[in-house]
PDB file of N, CA and C in Angstrom:
ATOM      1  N   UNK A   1       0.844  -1.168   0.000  1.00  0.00           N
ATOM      2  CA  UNK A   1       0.000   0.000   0.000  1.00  0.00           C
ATOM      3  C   UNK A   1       0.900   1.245   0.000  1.00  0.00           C
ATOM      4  N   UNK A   2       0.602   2.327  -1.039  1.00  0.00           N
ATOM      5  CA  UNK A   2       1.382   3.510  -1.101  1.00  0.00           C
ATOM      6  C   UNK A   2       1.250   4.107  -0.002  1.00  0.00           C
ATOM      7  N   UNK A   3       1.970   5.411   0.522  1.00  0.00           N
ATOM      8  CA  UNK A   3       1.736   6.154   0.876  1.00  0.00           C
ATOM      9  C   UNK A   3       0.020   6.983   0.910  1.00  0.00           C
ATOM     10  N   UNK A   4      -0.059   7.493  -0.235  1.00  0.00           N
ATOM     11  CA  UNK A   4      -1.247   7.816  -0.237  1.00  0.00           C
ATOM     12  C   UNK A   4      -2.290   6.969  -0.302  1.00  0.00           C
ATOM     13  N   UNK A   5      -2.488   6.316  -0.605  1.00  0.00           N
ATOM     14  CA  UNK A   5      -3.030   5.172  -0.297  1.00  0.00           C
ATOM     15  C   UNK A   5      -3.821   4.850   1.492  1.00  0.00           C
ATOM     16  N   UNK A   6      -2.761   4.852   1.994  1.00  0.00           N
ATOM     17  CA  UNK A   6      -2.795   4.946   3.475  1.00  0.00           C
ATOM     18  C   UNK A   6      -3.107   6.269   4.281  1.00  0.00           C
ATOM     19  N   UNK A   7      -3.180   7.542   3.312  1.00  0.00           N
ATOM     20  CA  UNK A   7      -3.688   8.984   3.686  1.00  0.00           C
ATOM     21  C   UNK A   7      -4.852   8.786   3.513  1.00  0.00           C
ATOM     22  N   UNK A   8      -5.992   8.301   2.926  1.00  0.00           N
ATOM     23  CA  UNK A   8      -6.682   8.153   1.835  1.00  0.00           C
ATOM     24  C   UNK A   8      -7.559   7.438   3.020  1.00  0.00           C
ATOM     25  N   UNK A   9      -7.269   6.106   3.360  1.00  0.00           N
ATOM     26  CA  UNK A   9      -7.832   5.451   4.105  1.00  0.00           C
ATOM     27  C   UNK A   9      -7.935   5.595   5.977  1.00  0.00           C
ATOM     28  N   UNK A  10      -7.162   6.659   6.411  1.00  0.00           N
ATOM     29  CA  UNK A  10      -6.922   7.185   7.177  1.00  0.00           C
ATOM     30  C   UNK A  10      -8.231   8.025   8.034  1.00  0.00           C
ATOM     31  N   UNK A  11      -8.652   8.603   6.558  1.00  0.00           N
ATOM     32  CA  UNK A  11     -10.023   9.467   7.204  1.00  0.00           C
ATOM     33  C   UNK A  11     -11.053   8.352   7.554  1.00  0.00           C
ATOM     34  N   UNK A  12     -11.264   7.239   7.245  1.00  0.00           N
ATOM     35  CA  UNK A  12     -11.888   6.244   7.629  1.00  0.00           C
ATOM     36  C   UNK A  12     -11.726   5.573   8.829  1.00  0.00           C
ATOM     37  N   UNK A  13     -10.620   5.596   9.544  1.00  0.00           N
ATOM     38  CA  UNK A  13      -9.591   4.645  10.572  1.00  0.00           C
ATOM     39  C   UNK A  13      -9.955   5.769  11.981  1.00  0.00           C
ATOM     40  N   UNK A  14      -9.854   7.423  11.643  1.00  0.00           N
ATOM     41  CA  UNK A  14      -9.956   8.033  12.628  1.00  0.00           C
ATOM     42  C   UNK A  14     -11.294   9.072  12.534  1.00  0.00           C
ATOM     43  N   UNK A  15     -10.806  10.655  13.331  1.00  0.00           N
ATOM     44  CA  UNK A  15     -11.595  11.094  12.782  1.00  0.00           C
ATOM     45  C   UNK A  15     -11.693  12.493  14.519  1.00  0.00           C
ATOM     46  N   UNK A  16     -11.930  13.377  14.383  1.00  0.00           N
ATOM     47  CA  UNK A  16     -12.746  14.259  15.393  1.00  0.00           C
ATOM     48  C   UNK A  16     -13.573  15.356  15.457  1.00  0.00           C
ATOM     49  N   UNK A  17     -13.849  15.899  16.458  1.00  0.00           N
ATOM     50  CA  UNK A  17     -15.157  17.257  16.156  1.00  0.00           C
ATOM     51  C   UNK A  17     -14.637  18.059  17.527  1.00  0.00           C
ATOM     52  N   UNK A  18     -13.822  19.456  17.043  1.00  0.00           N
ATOM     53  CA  UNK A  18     -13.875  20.210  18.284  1.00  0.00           C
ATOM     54  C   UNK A  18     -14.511  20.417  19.147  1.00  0.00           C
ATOM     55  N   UNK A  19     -15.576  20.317  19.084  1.00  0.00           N
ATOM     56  CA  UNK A  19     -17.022  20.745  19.781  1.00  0.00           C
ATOM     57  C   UNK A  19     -16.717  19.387  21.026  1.00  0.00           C
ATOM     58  N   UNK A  20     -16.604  20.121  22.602  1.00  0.00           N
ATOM     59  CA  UNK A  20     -16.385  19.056  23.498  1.00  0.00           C
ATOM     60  C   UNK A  20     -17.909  18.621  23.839  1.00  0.00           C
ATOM     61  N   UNK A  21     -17.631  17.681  24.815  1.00  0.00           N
ATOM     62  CA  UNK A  21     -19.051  16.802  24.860  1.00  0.00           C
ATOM     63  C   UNK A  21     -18.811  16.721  26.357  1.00  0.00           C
ATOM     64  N   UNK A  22     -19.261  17.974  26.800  1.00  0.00           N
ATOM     65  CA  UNK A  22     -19.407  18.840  27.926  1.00  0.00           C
ATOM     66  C   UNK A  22     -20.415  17.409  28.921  1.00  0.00           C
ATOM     67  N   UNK A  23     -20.780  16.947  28.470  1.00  0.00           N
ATOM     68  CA  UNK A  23     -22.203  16.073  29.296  1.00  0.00           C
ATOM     69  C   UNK A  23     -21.855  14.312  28.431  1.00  0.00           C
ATOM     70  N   UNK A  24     -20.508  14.157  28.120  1.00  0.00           N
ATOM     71  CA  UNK A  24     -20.448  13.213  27.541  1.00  0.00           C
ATOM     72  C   UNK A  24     -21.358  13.334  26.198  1.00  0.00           C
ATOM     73  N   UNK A  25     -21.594  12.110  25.943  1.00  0.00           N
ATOM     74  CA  UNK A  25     -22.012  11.610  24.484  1.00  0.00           C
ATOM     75  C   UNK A  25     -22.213  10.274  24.037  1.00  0.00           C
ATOM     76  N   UNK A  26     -22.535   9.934  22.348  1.00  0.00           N
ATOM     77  CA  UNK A  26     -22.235   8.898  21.833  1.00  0.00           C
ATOM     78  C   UNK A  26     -21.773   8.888  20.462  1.00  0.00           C
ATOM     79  N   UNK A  27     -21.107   8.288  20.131  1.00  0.00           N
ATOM     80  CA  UNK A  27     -20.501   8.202  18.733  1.00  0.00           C
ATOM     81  C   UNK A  27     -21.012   6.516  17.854  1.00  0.00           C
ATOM     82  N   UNK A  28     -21.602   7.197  17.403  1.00  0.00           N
ATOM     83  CA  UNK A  28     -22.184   6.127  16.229  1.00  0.00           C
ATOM     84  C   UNK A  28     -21.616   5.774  15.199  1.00  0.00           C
ATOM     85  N   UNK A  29     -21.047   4.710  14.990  1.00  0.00           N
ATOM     86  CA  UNK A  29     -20.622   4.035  13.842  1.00  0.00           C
ATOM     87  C   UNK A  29     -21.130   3.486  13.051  1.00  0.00           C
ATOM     88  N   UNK A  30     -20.965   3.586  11.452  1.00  0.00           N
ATOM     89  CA  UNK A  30     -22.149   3.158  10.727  1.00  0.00           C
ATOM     90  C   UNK A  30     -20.839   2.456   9.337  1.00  0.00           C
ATOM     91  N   UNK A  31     -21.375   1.361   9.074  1.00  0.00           N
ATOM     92  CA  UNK A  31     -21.187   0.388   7.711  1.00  0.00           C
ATOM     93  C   UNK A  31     -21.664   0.324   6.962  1.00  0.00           C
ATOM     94  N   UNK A  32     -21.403   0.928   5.985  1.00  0.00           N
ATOM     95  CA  UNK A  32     -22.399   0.872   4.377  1.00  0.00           C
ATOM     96  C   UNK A  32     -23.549   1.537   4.792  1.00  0.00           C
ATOM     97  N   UNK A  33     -23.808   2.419   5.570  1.00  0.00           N
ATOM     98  CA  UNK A  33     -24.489   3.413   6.205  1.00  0.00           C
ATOM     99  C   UNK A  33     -25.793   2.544   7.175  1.00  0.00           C
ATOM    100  N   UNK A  34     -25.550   1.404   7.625  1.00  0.00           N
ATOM    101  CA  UNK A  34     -26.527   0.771   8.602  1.00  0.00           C
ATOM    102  C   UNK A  34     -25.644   0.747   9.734  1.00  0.00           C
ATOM    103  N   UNK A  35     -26.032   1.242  11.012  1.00  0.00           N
ATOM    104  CA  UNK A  35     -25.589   1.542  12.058  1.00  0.00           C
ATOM    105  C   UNK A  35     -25.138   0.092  12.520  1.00  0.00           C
ATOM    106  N   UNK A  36     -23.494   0.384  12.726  1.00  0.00           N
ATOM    107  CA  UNK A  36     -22.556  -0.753  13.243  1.00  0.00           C
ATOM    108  C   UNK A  36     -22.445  -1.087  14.873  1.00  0.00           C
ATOM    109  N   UNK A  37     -22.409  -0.016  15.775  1.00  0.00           N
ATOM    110  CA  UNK A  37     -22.623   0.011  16.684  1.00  0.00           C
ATOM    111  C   UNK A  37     -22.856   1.833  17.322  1.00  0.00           C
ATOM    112  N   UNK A  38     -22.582   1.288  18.553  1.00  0.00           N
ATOM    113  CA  UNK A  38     -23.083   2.872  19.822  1.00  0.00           C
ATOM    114  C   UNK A  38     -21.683   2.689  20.503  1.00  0.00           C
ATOM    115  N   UNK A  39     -20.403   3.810  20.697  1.00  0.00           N
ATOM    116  CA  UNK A  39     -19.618   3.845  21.221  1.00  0.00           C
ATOM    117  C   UNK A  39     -20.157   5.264  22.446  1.00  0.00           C
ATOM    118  N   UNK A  40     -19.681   5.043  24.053  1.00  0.00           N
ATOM    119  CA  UNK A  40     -19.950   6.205  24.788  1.00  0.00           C
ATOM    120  C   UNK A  40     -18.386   7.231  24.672  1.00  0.00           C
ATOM    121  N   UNK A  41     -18.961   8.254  24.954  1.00  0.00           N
ATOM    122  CA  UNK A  41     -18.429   9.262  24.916  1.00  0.00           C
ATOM    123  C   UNK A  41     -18.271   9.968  26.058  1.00  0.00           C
ATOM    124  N   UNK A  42     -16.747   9.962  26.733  1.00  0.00           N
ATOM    125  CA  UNK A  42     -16.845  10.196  28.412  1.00  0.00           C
ATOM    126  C   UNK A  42     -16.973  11.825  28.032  1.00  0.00           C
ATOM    127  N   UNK A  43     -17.211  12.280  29.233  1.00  0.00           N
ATOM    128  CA  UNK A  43     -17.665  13.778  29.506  1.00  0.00           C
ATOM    129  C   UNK A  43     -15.929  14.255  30.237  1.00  0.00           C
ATOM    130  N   UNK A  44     -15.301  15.214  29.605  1.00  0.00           N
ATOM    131  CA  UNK A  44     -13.966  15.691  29.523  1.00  0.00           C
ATOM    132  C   UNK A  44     -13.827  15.910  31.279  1.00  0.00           C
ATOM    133  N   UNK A  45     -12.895  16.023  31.665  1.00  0.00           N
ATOM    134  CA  UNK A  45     -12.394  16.273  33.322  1.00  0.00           C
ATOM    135  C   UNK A  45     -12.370  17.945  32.845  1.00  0.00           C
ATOM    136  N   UNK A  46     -13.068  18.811  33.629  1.00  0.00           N
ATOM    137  CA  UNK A  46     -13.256  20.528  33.011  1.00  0.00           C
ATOM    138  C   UNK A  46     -12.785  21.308  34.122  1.00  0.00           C
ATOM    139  N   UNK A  47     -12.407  20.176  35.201  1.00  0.00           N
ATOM    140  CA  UNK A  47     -11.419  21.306  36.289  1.00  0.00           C
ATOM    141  C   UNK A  47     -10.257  21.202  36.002  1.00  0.00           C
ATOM    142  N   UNK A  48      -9.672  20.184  34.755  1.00  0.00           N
ATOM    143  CA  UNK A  48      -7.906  20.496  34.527  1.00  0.00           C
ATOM    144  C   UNK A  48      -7.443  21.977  34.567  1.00  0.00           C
ATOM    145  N   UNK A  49      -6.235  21.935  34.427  1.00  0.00           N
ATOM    146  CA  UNK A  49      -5.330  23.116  34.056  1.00  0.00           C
ATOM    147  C   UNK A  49      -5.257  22.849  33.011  1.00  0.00           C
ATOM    148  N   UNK A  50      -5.182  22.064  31.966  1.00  0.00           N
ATOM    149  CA  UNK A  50      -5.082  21.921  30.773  1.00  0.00           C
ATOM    150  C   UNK A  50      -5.211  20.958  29.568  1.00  0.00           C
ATOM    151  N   UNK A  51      -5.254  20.871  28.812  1.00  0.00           N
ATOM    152  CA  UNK A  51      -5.879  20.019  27.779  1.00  0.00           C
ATOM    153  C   UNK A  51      -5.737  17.918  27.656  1.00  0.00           C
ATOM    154  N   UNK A  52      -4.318  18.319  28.278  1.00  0.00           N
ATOM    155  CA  UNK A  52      -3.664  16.613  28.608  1.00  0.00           C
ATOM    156  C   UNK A  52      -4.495  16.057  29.783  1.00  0.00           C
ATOM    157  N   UNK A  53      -4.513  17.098  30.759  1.00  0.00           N
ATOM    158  CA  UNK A  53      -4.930  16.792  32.142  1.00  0.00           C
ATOM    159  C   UNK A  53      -6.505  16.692  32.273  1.00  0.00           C
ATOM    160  N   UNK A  54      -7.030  17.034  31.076  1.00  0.00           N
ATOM    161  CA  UNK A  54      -8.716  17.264  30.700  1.00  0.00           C
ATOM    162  C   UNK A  54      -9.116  16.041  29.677  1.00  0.00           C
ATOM    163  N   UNK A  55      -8.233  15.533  29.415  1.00  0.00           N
ATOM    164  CA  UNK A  55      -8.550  14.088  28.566  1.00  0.00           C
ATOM    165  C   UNK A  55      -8.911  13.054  28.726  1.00  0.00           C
ATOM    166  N   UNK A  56      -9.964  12.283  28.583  1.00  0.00           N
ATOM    167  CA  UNK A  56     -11.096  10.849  29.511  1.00  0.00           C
ATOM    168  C   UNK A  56     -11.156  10.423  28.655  1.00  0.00           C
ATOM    169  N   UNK A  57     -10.172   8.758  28.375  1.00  0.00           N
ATOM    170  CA  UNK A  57     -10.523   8.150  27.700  1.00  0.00           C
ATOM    171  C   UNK A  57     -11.456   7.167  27.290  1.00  0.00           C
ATOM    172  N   UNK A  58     -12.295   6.289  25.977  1.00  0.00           N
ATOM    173  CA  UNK A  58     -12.826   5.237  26.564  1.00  0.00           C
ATOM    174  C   UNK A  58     -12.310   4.248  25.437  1.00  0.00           C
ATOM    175  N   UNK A  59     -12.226   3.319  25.502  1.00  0.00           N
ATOM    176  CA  UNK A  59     -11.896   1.812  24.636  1.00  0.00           C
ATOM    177  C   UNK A  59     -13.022   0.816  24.686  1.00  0.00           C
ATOM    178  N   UNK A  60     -13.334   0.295  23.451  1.00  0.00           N
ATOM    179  CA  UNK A  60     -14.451  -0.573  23.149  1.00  0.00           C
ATOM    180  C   UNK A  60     -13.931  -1.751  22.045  1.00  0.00           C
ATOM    181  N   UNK A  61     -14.734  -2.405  22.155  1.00  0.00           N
ATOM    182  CA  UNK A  61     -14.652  -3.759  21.106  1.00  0.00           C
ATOM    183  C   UNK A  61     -16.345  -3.982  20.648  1.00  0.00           C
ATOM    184  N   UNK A  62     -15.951  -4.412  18.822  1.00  0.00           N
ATOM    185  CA  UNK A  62     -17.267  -4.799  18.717  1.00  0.00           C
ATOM    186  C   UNK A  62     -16.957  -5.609  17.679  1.00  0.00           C
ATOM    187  N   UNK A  63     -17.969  -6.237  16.978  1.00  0.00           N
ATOM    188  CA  UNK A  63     -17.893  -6.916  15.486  1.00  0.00           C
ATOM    189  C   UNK A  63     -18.699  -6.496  14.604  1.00  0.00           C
ATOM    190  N   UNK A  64     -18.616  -6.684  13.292  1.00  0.00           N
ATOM    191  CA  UNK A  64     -19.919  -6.256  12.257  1.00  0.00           C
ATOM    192  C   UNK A  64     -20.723  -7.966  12.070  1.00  0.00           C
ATOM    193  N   UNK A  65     -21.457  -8.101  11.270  1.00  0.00           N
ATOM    194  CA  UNK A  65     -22.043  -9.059  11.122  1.00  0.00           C
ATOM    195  C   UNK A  65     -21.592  -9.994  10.182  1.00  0.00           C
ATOM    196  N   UNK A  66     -19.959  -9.660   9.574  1.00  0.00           N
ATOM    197  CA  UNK A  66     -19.476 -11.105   9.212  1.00  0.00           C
ATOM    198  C   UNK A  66     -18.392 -11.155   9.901  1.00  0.00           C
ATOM    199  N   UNK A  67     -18.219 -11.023  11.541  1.00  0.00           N
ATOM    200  CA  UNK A  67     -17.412 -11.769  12.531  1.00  0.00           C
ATOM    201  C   UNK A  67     -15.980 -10.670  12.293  1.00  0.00           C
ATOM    202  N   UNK A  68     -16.309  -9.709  11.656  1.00  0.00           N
ATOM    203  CA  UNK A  68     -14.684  -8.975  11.479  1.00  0.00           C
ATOM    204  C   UNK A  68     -14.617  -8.115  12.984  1.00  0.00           C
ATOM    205  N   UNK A  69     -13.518  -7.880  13.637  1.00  0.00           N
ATOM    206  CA  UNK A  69     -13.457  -7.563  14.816  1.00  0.00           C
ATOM    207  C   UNK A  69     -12.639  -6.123  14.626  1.00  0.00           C
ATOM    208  N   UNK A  70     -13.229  -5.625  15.594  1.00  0.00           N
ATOM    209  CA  UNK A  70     -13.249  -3.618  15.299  1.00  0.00           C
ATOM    210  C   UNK A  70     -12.541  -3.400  17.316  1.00  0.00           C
ATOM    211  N   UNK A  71     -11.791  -2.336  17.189  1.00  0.00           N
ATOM    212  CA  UNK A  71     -11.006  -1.357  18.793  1.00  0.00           C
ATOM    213  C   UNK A  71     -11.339  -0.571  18.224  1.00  0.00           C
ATOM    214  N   UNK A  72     -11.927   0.364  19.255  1.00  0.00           N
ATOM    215  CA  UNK A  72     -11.550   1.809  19.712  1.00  0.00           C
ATOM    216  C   UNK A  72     -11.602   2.945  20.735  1.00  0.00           C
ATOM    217  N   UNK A  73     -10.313   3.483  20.352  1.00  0.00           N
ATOM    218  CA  UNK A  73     -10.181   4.680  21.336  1.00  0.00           C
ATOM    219  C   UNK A  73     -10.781   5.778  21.330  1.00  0.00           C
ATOM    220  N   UNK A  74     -11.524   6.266  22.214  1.00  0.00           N
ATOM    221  CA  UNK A  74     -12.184   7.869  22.144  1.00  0.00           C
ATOM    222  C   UNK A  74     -12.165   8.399  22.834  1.00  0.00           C
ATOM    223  N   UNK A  75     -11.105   9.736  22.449  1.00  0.00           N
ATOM    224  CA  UNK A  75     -10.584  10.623  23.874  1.00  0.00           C
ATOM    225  C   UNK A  75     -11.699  11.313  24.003  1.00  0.00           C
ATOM    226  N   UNK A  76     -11.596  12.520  24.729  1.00  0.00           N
ATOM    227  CA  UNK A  76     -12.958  13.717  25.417  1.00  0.00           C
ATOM    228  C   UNK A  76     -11.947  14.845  26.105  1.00  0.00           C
ATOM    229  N   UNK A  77     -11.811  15.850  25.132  1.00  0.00           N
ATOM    230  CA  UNK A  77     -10.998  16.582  25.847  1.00  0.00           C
ATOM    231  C   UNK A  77     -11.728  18.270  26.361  1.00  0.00           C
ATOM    232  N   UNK A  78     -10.911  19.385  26.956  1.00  0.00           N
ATOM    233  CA  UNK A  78     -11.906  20.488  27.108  1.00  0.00           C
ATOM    234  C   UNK A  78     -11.886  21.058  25.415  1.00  0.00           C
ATOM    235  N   UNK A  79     -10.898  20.323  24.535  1.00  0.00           N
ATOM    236  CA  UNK A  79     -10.644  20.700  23.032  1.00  0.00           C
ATOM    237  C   UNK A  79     -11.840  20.039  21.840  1.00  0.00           C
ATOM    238  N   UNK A  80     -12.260  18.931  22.843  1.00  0.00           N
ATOM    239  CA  UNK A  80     -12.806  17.971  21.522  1.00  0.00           C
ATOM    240  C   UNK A  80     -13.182  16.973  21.683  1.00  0.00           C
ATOM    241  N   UNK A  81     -13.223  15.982  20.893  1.00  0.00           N
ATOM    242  CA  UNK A  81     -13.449  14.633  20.537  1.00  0.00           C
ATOM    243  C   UNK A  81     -12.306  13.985  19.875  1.00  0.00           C
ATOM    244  N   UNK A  82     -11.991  13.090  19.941  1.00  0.00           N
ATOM    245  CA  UNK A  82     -10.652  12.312  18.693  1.00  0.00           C
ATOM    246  C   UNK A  82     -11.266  10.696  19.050  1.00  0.00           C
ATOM    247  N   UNK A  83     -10.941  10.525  17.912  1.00  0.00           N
ATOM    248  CA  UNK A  83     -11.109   9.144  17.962  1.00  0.00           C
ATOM    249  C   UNK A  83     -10.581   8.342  16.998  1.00  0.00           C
ATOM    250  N   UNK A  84      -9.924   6.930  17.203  1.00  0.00           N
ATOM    251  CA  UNK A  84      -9.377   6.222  16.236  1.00  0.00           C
ATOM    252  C   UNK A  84      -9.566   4.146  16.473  1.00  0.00           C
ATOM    253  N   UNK A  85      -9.810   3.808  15.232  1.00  0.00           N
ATOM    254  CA  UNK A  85      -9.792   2.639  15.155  1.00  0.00           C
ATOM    255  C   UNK A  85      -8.678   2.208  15.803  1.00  0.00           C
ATOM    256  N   UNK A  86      -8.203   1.156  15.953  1.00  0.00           N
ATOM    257  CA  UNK A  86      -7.058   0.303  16.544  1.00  0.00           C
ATOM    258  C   UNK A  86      -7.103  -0.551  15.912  1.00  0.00           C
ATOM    259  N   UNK A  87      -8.493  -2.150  16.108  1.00  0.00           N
ATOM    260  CA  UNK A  87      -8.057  -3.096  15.568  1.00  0.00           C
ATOM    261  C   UNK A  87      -9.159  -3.104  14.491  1.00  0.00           C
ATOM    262  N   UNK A  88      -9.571  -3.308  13.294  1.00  0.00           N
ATOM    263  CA  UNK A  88     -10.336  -2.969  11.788  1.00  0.00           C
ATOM    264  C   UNK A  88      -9.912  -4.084  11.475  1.00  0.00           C
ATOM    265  N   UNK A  89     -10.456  -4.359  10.070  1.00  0.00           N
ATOM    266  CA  UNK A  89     -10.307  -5.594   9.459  1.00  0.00           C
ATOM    267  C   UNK A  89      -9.343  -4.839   7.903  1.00  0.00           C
ATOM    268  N   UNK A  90      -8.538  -5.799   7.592  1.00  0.00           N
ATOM    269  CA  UNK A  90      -7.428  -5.430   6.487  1.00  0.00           C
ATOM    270  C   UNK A  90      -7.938  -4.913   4.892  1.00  0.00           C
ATOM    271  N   UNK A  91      -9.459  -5.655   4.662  1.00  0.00           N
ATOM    272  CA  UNK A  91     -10.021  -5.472   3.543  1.00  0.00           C
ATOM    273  C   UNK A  91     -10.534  -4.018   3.593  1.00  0.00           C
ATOM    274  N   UNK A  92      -9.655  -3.164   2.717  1.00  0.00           N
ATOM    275  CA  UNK A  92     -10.225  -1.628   2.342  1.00  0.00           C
ATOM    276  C   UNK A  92     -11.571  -1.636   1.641  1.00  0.00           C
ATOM    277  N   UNK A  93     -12.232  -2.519   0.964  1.00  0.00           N
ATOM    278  CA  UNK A  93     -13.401  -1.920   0.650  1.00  0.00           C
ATOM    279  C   UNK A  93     -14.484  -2.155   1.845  1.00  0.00           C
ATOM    280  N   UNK A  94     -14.222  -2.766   3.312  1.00  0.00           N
ATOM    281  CA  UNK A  94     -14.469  -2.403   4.606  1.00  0.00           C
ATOM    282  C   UNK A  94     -14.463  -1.212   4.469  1.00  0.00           C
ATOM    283  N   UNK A  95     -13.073  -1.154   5.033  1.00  0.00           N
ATOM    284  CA  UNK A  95     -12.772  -0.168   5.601  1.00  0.00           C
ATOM    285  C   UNK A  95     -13.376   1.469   4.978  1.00  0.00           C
ATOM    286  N   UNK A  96     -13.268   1.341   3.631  1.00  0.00           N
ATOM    287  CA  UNK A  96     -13.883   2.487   2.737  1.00  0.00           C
ATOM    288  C   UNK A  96     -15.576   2.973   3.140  1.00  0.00           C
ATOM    289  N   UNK A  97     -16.190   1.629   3.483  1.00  0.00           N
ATOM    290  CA  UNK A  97     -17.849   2.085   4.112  1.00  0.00           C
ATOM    291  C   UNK A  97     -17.799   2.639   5.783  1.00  0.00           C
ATOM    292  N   UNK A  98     -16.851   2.854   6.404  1.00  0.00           N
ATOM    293  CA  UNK A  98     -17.155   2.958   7.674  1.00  0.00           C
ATOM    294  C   UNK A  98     -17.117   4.812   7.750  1.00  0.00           C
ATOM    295  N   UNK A  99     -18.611   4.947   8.866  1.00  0.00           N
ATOM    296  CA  UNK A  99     -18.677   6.458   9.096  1.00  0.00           C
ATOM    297  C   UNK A  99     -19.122   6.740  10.044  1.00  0.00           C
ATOM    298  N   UNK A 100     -18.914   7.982  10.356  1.00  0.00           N
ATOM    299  CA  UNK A 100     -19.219   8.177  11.599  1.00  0.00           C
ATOM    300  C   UNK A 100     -20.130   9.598  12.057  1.00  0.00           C
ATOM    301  N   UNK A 101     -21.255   9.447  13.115  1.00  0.00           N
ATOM    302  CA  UNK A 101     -21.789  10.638  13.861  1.00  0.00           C
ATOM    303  C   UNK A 101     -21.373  10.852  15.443  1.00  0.00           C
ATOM    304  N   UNK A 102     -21.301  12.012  15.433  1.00  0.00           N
ATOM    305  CA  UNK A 102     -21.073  12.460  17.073  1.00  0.00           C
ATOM    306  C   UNK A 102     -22.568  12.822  17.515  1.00  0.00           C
ATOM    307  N   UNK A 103     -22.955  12.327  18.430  1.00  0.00           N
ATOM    308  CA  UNK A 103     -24.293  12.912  19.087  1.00  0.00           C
ATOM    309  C   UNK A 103     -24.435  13.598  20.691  1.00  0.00           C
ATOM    310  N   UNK A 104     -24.044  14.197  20.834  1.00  0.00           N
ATOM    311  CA  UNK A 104     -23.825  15.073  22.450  1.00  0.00           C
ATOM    312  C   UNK A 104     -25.097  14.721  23.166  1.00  0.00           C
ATOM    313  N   UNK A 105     -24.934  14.220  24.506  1.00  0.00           N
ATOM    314  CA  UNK A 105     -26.066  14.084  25.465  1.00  0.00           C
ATOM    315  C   UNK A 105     -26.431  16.111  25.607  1.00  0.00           C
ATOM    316  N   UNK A 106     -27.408  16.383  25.938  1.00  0.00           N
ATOM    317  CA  UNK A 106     -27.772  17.957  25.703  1.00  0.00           C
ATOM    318  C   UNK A 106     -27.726  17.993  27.633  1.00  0.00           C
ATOM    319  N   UNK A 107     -27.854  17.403  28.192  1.00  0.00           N
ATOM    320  CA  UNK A 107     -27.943  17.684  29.997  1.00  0.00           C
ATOM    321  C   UNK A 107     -27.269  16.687  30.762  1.00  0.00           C
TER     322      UNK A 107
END
């Protein structure tokens, strides 16, 4: 796999939204646009001093429905959201359908 190649597929693997998730959240993952699973979204530590010290992580495992096995990490910072695959399955035209929504709890 080229270089670009691996830029390319990248926006698929990760992904974030400045907008913090003050009250937590959920991040929805979707396959070929039918919802893959519900990842939570911790609510950032907002008495840090600063952005490292304001970061709550969470880690999940799931599968799609032909047994391919999916990680991920999703920070929560007073900056944002980030989030990234870990373990995905090797076949890019997977990997090419996977997307994602942020949905903020509102209270």
């Amino acid at each position: 796999m080229t270089a670009i190649e691996k830029k390319q597929l990248k926006s698929y693997l990760e992904g974030s939204d400045s907008q913090p998730a003050l009250n937590g959240g959920y991040l929805y993952i979707y396959l070929n646009n039918n919802l893959l699973t519900i990842v939570s979204i911790p609510s950032p530590n907002l008495m840090a001093d600063n952005s490292s010290q304001s970061t709550v992580e969470n880690d999940d495992e799931f599968q799609d429905k032909d047994g391919n096995d999916y990680s991920i990490i999703v920070l929560s910072s007073m900056y944002g959201i980030d989030w990234r695959l870990d373990t995905y399955p090797e076949d890019e035209n997977i990997i090419k359908k996977i997307s994602y929504e942020v949905k903020r709890n509102e209270y």
